[in-house]
PDB file of N, CA and C in Angstrom:
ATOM      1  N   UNK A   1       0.841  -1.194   0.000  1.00  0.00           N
ATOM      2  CA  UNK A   1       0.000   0.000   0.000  1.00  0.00           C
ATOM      3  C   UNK A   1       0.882   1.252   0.000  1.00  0.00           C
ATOM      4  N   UNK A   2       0.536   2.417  -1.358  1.00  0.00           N
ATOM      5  CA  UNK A   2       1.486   3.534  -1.077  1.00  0.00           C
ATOM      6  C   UNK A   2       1.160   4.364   0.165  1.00  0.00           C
ATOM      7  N   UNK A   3       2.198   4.573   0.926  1.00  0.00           N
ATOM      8  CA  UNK A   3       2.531   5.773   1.913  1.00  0.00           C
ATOM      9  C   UNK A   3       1.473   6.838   1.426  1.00  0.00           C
ATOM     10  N   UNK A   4       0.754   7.492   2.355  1.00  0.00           N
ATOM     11  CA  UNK A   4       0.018   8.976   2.705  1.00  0.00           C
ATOM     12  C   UNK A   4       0.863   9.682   2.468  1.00  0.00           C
ATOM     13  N   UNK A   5       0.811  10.808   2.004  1.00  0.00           N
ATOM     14  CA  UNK A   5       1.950  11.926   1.315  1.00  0.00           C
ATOM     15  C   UNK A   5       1.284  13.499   1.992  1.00  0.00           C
ATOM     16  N   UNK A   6       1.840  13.932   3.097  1.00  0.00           N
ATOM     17  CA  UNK A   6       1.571  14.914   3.576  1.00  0.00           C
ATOM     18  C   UNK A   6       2.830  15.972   3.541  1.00  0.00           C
ATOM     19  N   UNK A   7       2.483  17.142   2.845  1.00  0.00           N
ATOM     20  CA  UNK A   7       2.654  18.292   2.669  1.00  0.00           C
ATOM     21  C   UNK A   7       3.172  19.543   3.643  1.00  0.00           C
ATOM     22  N   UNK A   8       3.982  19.596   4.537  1.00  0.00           N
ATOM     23  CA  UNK A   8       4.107  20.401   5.357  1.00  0.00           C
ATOM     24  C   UNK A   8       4.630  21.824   5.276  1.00  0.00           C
ATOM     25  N   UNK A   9       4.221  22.807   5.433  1.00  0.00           N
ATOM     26  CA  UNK A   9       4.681  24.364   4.450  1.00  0.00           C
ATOM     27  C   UNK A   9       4.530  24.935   5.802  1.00  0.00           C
ATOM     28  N   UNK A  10       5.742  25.657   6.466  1.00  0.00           N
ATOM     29  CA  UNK A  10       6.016  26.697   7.325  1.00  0.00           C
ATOM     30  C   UNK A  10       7.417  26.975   7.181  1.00  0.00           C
ATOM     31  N   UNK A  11       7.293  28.164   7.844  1.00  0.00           N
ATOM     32  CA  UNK A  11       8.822  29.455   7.172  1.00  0.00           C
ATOM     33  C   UNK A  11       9.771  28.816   8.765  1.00  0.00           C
ATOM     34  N   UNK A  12       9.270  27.437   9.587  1.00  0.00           N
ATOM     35  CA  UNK A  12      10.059  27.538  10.647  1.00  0.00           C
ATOM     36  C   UNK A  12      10.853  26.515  10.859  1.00  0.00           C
ATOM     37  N   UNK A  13      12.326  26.205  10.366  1.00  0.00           N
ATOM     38  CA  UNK A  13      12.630  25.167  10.398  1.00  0.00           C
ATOM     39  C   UNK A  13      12.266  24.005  11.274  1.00  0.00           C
ATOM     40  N   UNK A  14      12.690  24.422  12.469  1.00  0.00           N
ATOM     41  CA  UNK A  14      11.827  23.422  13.502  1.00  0.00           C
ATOM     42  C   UNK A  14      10.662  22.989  13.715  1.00  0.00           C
ATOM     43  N   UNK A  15       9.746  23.929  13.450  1.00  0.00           N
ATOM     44  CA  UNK A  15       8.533  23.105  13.387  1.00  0.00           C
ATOM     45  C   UNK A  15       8.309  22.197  12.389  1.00  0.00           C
ATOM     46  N   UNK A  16       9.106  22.161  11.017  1.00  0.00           N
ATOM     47  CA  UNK A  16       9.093  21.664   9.747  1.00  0.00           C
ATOM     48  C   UNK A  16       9.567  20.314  10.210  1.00  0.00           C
ATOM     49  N   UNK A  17      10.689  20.573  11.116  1.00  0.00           N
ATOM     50  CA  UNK A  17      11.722  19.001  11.271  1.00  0.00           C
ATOM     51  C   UNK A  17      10.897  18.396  12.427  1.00  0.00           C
ATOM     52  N   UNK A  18      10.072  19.133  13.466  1.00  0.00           N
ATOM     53  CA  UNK A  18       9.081  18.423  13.906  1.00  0.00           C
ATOM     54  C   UNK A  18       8.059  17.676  13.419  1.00  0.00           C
ATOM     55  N   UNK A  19       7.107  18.211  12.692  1.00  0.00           N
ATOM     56  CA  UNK A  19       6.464  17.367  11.880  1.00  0.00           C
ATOM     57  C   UNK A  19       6.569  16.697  10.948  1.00  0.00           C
ATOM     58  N   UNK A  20       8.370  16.634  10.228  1.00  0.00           N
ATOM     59  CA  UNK A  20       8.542  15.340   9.388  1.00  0.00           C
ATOM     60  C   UNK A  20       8.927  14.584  10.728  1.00  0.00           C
ATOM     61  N   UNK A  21       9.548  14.248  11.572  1.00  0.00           N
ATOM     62  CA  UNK A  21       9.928  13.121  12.395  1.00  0.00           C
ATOM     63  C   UNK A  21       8.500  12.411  13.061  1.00  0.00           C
ATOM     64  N   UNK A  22       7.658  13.292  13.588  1.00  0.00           N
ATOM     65  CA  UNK A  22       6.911  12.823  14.402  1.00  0.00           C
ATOM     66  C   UNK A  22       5.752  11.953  13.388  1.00  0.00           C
ATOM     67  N   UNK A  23       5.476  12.794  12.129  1.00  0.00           N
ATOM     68  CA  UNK A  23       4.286  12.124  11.321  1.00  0.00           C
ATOM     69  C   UNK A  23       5.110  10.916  10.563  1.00  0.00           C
ATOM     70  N   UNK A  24       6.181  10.883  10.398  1.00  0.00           N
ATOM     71  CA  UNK A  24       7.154   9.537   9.569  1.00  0.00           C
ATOM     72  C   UNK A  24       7.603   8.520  10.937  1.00  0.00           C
ATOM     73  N   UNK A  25       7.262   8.767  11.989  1.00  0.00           N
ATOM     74  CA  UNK A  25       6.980   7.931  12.738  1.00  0.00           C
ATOM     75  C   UNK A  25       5.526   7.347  12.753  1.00  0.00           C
ATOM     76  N   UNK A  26       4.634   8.155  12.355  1.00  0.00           N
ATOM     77  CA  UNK A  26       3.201   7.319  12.458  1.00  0.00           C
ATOM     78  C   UNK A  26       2.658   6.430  10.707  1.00  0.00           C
ATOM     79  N   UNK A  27       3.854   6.285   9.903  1.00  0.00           N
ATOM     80  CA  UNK A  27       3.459   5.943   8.915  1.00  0.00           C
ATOM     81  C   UNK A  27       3.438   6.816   8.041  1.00  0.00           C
ATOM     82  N   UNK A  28       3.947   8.020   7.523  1.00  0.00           N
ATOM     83  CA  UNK A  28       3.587   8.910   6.541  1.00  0.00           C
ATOM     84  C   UNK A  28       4.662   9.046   5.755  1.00  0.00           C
ATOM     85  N   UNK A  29       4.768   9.662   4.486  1.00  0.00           N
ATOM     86  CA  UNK A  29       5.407  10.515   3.556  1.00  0.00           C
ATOM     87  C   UNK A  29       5.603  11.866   3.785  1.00  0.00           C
ATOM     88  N   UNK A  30       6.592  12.364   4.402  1.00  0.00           N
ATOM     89  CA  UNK A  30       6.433  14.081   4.794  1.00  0.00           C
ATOM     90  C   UNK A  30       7.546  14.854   3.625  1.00  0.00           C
ATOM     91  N   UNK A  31       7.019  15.488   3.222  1.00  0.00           N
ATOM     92  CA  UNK A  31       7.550  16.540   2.295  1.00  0.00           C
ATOM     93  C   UNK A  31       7.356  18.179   3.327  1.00  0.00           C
ATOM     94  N   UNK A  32       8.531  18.886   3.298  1.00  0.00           N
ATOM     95  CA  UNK A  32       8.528  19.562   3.918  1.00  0.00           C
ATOM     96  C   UNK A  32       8.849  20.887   3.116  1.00  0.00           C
ATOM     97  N   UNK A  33       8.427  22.338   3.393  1.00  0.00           N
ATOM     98  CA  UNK A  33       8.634  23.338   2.353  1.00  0.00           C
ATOM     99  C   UNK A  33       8.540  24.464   3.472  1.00  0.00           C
ATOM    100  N   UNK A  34       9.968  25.341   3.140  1.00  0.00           N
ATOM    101  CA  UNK A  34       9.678  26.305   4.250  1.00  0.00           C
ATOM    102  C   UNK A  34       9.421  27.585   3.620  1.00  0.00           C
ATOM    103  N   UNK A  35       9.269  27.547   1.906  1.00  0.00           N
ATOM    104  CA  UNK A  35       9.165  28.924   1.344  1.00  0.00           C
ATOM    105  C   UNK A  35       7.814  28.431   0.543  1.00  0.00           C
ATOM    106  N   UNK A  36       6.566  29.202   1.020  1.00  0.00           N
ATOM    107  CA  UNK A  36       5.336  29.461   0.437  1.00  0.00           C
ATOM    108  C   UNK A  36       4.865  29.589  -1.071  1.00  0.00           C
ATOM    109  N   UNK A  37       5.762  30.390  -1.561  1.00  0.00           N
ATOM    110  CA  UNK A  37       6.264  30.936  -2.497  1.00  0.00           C
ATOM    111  C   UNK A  37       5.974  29.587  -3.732  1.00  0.00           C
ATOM    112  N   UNK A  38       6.663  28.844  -3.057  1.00  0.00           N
ATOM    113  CA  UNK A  38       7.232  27.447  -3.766  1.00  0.00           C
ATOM    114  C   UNK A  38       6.070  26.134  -3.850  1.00  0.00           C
ATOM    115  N   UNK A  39       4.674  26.457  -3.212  1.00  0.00           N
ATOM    116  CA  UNK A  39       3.895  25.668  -2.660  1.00  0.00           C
ATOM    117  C   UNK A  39       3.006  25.084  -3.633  1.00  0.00           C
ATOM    118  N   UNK A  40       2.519  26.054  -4.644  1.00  0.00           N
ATOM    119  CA  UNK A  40       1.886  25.761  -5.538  1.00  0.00           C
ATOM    120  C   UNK A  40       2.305  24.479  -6.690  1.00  0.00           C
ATOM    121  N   UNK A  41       4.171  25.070  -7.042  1.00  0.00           N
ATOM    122  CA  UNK A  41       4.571  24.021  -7.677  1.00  0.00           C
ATOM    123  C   UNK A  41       4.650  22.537  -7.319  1.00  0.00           C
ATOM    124  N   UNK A  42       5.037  22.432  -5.792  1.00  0.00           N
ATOM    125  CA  UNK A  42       5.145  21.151  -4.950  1.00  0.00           C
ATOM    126  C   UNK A  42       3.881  20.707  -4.869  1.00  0.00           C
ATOM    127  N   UNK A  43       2.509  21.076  -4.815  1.00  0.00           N
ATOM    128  CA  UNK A  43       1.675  20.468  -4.917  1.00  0.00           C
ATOM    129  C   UNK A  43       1.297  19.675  -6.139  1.00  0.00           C
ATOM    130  N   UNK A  44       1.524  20.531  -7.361  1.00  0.00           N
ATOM    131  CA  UNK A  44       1.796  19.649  -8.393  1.00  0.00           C
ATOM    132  C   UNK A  44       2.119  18.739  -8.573  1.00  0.00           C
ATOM    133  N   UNK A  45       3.728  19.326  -8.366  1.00  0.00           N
ATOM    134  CA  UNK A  45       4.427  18.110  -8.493  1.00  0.00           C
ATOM    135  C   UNK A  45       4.539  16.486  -7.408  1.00  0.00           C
ATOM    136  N   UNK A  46       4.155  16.946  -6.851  1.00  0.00           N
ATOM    137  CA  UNK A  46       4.127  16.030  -5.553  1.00  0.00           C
ATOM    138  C   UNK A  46       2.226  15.214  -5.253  1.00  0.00           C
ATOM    139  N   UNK A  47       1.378  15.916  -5.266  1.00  0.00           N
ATOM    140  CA  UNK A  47       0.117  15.738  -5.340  1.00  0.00           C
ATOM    141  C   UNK A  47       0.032  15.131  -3.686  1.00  0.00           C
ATOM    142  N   UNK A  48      -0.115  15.779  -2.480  1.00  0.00           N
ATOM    143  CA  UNK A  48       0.099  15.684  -1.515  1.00  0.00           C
ATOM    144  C   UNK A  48      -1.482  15.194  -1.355  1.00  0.00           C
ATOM    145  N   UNK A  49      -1.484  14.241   0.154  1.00  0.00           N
ATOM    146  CA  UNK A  49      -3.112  13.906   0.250  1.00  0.00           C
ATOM    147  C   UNK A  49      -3.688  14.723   1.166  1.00  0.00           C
ATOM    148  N   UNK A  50      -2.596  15.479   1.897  1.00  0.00           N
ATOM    149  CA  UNK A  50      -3.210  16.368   3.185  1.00  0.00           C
ATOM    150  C   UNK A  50      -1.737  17.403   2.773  1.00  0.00           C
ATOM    151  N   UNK A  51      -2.357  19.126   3.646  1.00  0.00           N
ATOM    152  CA  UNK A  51      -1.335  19.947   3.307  1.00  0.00           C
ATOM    153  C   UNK A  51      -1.463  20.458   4.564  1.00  0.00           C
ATOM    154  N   UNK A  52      -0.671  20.528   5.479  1.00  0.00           N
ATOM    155  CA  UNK A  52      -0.388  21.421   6.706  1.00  0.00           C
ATOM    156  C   UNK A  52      -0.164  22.615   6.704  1.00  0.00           C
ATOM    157  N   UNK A  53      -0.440  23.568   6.703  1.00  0.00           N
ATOM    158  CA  UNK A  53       0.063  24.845   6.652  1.00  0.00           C
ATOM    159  C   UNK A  53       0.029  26.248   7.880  1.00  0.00           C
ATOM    160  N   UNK A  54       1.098  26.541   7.610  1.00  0.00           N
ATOM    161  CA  UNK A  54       0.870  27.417   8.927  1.00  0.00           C
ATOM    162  C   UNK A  54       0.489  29.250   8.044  1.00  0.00           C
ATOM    163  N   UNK A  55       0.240  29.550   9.253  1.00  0.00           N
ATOM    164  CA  UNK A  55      -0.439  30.586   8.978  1.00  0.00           C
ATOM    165  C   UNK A  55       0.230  32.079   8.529  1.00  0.00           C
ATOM    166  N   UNK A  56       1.007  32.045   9.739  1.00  0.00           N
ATOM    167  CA  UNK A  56       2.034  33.796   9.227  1.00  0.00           C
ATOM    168  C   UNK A  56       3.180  32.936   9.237  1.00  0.00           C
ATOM    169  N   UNK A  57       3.399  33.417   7.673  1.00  0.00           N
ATOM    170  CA  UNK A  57       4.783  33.359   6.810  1.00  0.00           C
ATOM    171  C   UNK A  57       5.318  34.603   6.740  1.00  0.00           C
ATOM    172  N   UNK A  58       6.596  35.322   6.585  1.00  0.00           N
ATOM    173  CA  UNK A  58       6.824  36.627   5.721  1.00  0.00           C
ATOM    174  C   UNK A  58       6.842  36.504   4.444  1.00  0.00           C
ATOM    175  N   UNK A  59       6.609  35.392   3.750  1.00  0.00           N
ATOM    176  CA  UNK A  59       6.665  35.733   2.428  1.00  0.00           C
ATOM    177  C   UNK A  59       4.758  35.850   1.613  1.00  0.00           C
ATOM    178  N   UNK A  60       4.609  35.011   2.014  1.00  0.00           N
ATOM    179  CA  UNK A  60       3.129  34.867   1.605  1.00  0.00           C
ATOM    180  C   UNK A  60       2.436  34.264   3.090  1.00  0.00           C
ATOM    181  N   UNK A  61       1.021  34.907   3.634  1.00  0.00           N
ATOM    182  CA  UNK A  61       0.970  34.428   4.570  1.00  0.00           C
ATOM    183  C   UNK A  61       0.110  33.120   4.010  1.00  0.00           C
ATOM    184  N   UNK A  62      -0.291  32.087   5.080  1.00  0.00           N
ATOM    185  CA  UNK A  62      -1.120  30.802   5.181  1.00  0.00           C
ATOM    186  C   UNK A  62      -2.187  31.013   4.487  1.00  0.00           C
ATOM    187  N   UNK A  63      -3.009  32.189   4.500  1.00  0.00           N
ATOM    188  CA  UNK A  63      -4.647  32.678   4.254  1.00  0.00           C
ATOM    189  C   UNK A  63      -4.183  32.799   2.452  1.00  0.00           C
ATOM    190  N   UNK A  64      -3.196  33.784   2.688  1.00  0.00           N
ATOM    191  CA  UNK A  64      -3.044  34.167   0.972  1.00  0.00           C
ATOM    192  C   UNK A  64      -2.654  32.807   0.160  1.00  0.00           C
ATOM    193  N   UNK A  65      -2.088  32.313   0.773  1.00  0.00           N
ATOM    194  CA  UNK A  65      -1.771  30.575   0.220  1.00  0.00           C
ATOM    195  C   UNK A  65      -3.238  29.619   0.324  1.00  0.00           C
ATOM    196  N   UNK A  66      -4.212  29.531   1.243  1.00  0.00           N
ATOM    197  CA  UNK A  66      -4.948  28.773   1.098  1.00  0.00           C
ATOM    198  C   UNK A  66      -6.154  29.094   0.414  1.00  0.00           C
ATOM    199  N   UNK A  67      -6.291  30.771   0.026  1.00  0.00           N
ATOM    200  CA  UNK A  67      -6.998  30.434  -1.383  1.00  0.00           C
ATOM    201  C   UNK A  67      -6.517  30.320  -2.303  1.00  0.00           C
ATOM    202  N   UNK A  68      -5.175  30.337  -2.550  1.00  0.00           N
ATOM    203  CA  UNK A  68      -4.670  29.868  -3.896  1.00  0.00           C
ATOM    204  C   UNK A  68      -5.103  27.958  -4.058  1.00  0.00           C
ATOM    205  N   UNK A  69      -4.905  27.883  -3.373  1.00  0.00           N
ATOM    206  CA  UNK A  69      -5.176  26.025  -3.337  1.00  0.00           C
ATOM    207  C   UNK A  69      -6.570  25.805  -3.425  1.00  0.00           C
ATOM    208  N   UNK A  70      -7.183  26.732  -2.991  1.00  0.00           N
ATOM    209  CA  UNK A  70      -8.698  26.115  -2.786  1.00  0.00           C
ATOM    210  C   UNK A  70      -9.142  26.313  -4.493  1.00  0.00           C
ATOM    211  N   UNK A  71      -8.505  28.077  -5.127  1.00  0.00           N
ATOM    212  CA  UNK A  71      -9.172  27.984  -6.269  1.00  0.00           C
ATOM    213  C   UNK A  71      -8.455  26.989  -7.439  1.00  0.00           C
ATOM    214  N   UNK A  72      -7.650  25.649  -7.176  1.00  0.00           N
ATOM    215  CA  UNK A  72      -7.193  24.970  -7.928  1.00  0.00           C
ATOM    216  C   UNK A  72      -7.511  23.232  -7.606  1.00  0.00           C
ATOM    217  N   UNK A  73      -7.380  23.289  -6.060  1.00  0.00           N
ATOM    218  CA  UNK A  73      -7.524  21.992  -5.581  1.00  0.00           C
ATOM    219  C   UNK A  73      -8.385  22.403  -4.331  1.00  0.00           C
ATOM    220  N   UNK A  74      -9.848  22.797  -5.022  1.00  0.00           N
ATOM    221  CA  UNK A  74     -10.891  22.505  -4.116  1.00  0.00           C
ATOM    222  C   UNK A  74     -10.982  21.521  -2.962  1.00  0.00           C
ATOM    223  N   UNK A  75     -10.969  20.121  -3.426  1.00  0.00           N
ATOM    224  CA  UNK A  75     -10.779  18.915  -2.649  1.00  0.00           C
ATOM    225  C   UNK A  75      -9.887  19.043  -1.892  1.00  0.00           C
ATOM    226  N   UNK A  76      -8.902  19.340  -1.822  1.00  0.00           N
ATOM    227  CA  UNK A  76      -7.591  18.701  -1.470  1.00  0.00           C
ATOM    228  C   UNK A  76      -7.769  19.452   0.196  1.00  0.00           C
ATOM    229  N   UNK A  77      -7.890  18.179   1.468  1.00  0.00           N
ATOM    230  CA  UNK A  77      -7.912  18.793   2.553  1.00  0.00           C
ATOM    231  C   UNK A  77      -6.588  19.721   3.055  1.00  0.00           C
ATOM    232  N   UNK A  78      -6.823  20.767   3.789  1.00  0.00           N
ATOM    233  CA  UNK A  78      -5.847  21.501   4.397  1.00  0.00           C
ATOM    234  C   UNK A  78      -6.135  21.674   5.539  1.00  0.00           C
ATOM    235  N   UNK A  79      -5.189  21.905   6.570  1.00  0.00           N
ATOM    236  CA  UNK A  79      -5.133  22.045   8.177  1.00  0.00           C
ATOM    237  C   UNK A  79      -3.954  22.740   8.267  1.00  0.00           C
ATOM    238  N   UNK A  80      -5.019  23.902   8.587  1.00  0.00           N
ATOM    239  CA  UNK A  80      -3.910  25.348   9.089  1.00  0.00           C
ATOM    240  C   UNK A  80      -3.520  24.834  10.419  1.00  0.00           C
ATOM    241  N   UNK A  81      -2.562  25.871  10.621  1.00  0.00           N
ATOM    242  CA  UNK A  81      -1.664  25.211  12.048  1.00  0.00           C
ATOM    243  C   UNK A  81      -1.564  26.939  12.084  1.00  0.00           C
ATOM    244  N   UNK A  82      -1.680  27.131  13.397  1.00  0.00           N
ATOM    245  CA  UNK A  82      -1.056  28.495  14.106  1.00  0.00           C
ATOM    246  C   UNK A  82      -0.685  28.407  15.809  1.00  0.00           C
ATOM    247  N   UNK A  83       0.543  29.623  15.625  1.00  0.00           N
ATOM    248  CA  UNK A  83       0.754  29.656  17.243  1.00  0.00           C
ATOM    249  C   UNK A  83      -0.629  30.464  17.650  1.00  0.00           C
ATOM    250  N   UNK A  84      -1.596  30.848  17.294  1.00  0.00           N
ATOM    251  CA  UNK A  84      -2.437  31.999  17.329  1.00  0.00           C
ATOM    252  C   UNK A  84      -3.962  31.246  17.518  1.00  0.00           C
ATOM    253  N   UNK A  85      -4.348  31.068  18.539  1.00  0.00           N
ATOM    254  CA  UNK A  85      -6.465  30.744  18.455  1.00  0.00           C
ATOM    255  C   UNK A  85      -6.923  31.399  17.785  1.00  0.00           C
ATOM    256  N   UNK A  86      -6.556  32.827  18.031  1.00  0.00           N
ATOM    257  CA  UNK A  86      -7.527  33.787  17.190  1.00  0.00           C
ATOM    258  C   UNK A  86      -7.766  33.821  15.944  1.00  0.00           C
ATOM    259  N   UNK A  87      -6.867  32.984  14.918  1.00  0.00           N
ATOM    260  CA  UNK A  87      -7.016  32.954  14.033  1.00  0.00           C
ATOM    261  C   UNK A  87      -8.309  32.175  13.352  1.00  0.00           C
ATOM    262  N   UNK A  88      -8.241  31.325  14.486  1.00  0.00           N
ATOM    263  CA  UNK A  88      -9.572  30.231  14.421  1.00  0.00           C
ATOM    264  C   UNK A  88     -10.929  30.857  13.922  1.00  0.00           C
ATOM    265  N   UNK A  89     -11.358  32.111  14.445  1.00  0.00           N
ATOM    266  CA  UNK A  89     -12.681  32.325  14.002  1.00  0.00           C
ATOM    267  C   UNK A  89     -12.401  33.555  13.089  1.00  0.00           C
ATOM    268  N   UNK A  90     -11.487  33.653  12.089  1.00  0.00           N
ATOM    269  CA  UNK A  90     -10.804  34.630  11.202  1.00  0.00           C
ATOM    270  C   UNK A  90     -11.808  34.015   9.815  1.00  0.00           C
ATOM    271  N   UNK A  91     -12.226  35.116   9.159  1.00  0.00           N
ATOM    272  CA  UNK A  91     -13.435  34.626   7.979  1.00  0.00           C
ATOM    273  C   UNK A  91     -12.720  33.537   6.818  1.00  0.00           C
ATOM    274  N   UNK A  92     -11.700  34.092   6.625  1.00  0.00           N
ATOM    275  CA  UNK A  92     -10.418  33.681   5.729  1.00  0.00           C
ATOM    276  C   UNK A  92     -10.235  32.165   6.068  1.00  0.00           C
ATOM    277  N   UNK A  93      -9.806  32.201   7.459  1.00  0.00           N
ATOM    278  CA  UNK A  93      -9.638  31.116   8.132  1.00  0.00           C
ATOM    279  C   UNK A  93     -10.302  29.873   8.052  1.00  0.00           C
ATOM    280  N   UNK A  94     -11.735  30.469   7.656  1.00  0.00           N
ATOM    281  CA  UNK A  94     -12.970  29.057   7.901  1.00  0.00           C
ATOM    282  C   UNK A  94     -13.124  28.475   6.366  1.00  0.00           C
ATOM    283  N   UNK A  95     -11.928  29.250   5.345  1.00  0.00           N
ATOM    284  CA  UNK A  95     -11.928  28.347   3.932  1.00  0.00           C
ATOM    285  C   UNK A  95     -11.170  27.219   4.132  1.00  0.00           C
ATOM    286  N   UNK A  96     -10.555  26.821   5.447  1.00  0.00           N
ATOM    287  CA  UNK A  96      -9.923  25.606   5.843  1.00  0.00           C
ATOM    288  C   UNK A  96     -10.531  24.734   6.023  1.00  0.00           C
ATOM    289  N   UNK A  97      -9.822  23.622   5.953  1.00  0.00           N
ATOM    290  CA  UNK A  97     -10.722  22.088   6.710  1.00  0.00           C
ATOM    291  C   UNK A  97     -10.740  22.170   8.170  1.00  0.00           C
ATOM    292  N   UNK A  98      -9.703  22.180   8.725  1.00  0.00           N
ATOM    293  CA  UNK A  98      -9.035  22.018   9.892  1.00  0.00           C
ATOM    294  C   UNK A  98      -8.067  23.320  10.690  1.00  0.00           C
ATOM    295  N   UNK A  99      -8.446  23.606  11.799  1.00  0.00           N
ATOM    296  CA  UNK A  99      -7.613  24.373  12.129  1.00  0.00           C
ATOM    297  C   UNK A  99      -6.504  23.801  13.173  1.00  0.00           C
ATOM    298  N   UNK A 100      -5.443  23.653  13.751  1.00  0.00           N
ATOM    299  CA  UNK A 100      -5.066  23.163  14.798  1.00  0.00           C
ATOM    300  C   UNK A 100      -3.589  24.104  15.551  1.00  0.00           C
ATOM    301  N   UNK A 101      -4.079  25.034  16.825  1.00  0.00           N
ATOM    302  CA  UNK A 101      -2.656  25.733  17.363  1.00  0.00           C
ATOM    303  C   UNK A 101      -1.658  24.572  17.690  1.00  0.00           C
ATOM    304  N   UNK A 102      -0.580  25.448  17.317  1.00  0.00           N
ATOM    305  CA  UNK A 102       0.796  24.823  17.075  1.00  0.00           C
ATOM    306  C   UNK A 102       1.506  24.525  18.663  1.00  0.00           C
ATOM    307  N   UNK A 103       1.800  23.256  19.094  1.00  0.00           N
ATOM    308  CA  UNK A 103       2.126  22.673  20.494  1.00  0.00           C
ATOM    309  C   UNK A 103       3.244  21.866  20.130  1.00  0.00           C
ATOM    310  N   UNK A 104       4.030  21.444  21.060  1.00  0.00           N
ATOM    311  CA  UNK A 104       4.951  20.508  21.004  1.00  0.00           C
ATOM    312  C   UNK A 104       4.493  19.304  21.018  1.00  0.00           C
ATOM    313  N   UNK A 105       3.045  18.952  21.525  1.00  0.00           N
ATOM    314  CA  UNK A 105       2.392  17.974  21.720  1.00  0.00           C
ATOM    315  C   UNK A 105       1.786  17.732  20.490  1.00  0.00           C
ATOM    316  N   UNK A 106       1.942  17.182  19.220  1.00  0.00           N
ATOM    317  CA  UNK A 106       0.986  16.713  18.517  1.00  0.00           C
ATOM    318  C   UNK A 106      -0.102  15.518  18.446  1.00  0.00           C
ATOM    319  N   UNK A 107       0.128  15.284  19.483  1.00  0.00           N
ATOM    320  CA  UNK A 107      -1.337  13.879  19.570  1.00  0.00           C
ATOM    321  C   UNK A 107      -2.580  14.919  18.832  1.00  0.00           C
ATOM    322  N   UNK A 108      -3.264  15.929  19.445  1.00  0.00           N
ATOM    323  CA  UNK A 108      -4.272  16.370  18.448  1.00  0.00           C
ATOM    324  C   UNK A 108      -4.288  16.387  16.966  1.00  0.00           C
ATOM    325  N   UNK A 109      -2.941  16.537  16.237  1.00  0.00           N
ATOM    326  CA  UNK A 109      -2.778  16.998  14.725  1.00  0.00           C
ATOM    327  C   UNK A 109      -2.792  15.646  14.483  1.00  0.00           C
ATOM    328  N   UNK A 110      -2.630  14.323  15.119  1.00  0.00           N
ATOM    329  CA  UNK A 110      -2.131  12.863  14.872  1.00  0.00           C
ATOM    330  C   UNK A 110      -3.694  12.872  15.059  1.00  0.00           C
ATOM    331  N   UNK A 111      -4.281  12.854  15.313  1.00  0.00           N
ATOM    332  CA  UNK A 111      -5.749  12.554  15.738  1.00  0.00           C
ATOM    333  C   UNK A 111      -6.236  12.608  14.373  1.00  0.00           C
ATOM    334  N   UNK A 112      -6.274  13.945  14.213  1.00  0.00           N
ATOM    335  CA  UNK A 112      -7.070  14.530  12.957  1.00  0.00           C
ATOM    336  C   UNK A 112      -6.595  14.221  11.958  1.00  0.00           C
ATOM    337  N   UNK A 113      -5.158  14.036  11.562  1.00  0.00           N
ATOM    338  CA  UNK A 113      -4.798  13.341  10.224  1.00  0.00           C
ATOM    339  C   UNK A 113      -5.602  11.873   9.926  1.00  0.00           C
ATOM    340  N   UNK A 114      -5.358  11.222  11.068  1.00  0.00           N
ATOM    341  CA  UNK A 114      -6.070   9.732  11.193  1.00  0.00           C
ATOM    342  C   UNK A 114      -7.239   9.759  10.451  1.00  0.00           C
ATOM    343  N   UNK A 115      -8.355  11.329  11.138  1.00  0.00           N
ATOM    344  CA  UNK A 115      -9.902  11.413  10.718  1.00  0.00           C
ATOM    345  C   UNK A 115     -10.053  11.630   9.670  1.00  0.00           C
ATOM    346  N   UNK A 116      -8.809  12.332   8.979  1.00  0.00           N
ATOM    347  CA  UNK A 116      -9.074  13.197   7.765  1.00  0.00           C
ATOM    348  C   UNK A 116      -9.000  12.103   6.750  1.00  0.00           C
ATOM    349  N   UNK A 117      -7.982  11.352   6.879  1.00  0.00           N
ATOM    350  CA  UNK A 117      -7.817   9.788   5.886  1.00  0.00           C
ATOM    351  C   UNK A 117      -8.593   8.519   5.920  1.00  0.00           C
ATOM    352  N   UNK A 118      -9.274   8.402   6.876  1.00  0.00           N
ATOM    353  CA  UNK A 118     -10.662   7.393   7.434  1.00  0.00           C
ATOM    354  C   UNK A 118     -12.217   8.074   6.555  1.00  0.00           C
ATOM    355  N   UNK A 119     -12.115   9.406   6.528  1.00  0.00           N
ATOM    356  CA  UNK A 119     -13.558  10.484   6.148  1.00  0.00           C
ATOM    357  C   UNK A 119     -13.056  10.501   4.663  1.00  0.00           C
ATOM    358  N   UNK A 120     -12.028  11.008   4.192  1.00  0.00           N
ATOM    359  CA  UNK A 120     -11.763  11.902   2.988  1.00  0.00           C
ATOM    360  C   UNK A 120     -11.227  10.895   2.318  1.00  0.00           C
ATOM    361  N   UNK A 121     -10.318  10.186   2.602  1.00  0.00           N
ATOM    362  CA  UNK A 121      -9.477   9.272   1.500  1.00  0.00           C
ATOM    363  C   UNK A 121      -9.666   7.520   1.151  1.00  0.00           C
TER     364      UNK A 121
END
């Protein structure tokens, strides 16, 4: 059975090298991208089944990136990630699937990937 291919896009190295170790421990494919910029092509090219994305980038933020995806890959689930709640009830915000603040603890984001591939895939 091919590997789940998840998409991870934040400007923060560490959080990037966090979520390839921790999700390639639960079985996944992690592709990791820390320039926004670059996101559109990697989805292409890559055709990711889930896209993580965080929210404030300096180059392009999360919001300006996730309607670019939505007006190309409607389907394609996304789960914003922020250090920020507030972003949660942000209008922009609710063109997401998933929202989830950013912790050292990912059992919640492990949760929801699980749901998102059981519901969606």
């Amino acid at each position: 059975m091919k590997k789940k291919k998840i998409l991870s896009i934040d400007d923060e190295e560490n959080i990037r090298l966090l979520l390839s170790c921790e999700l390639e421990d639960e079985g996944y494919e992690v592709i990791s991208l820390g320039n926004p910029l670059q996101a559109m092509k990697m989805i292409e090219d890559e055709q990711p089944d889930i896209i993580i994305l965080d929210i404030k980038m300096p180059q392009l933020s999360g919001i300006e990136l996730l309607k670019m995806i939505r007006d190309k890959y409607y389907d394609l689930p996304v789960i914003l990630l922020s250090a920020y709640s507030t972003f949660k009830r942000d209008v922009a915000a609710m063109a997401s699937d998933y929202y989830v603040v950013k912790s050292a603890d990912l059992n919640e984001l492990k949760k929801l990937i699980k749901k998102i591939f059981k519901t969606h895939l």
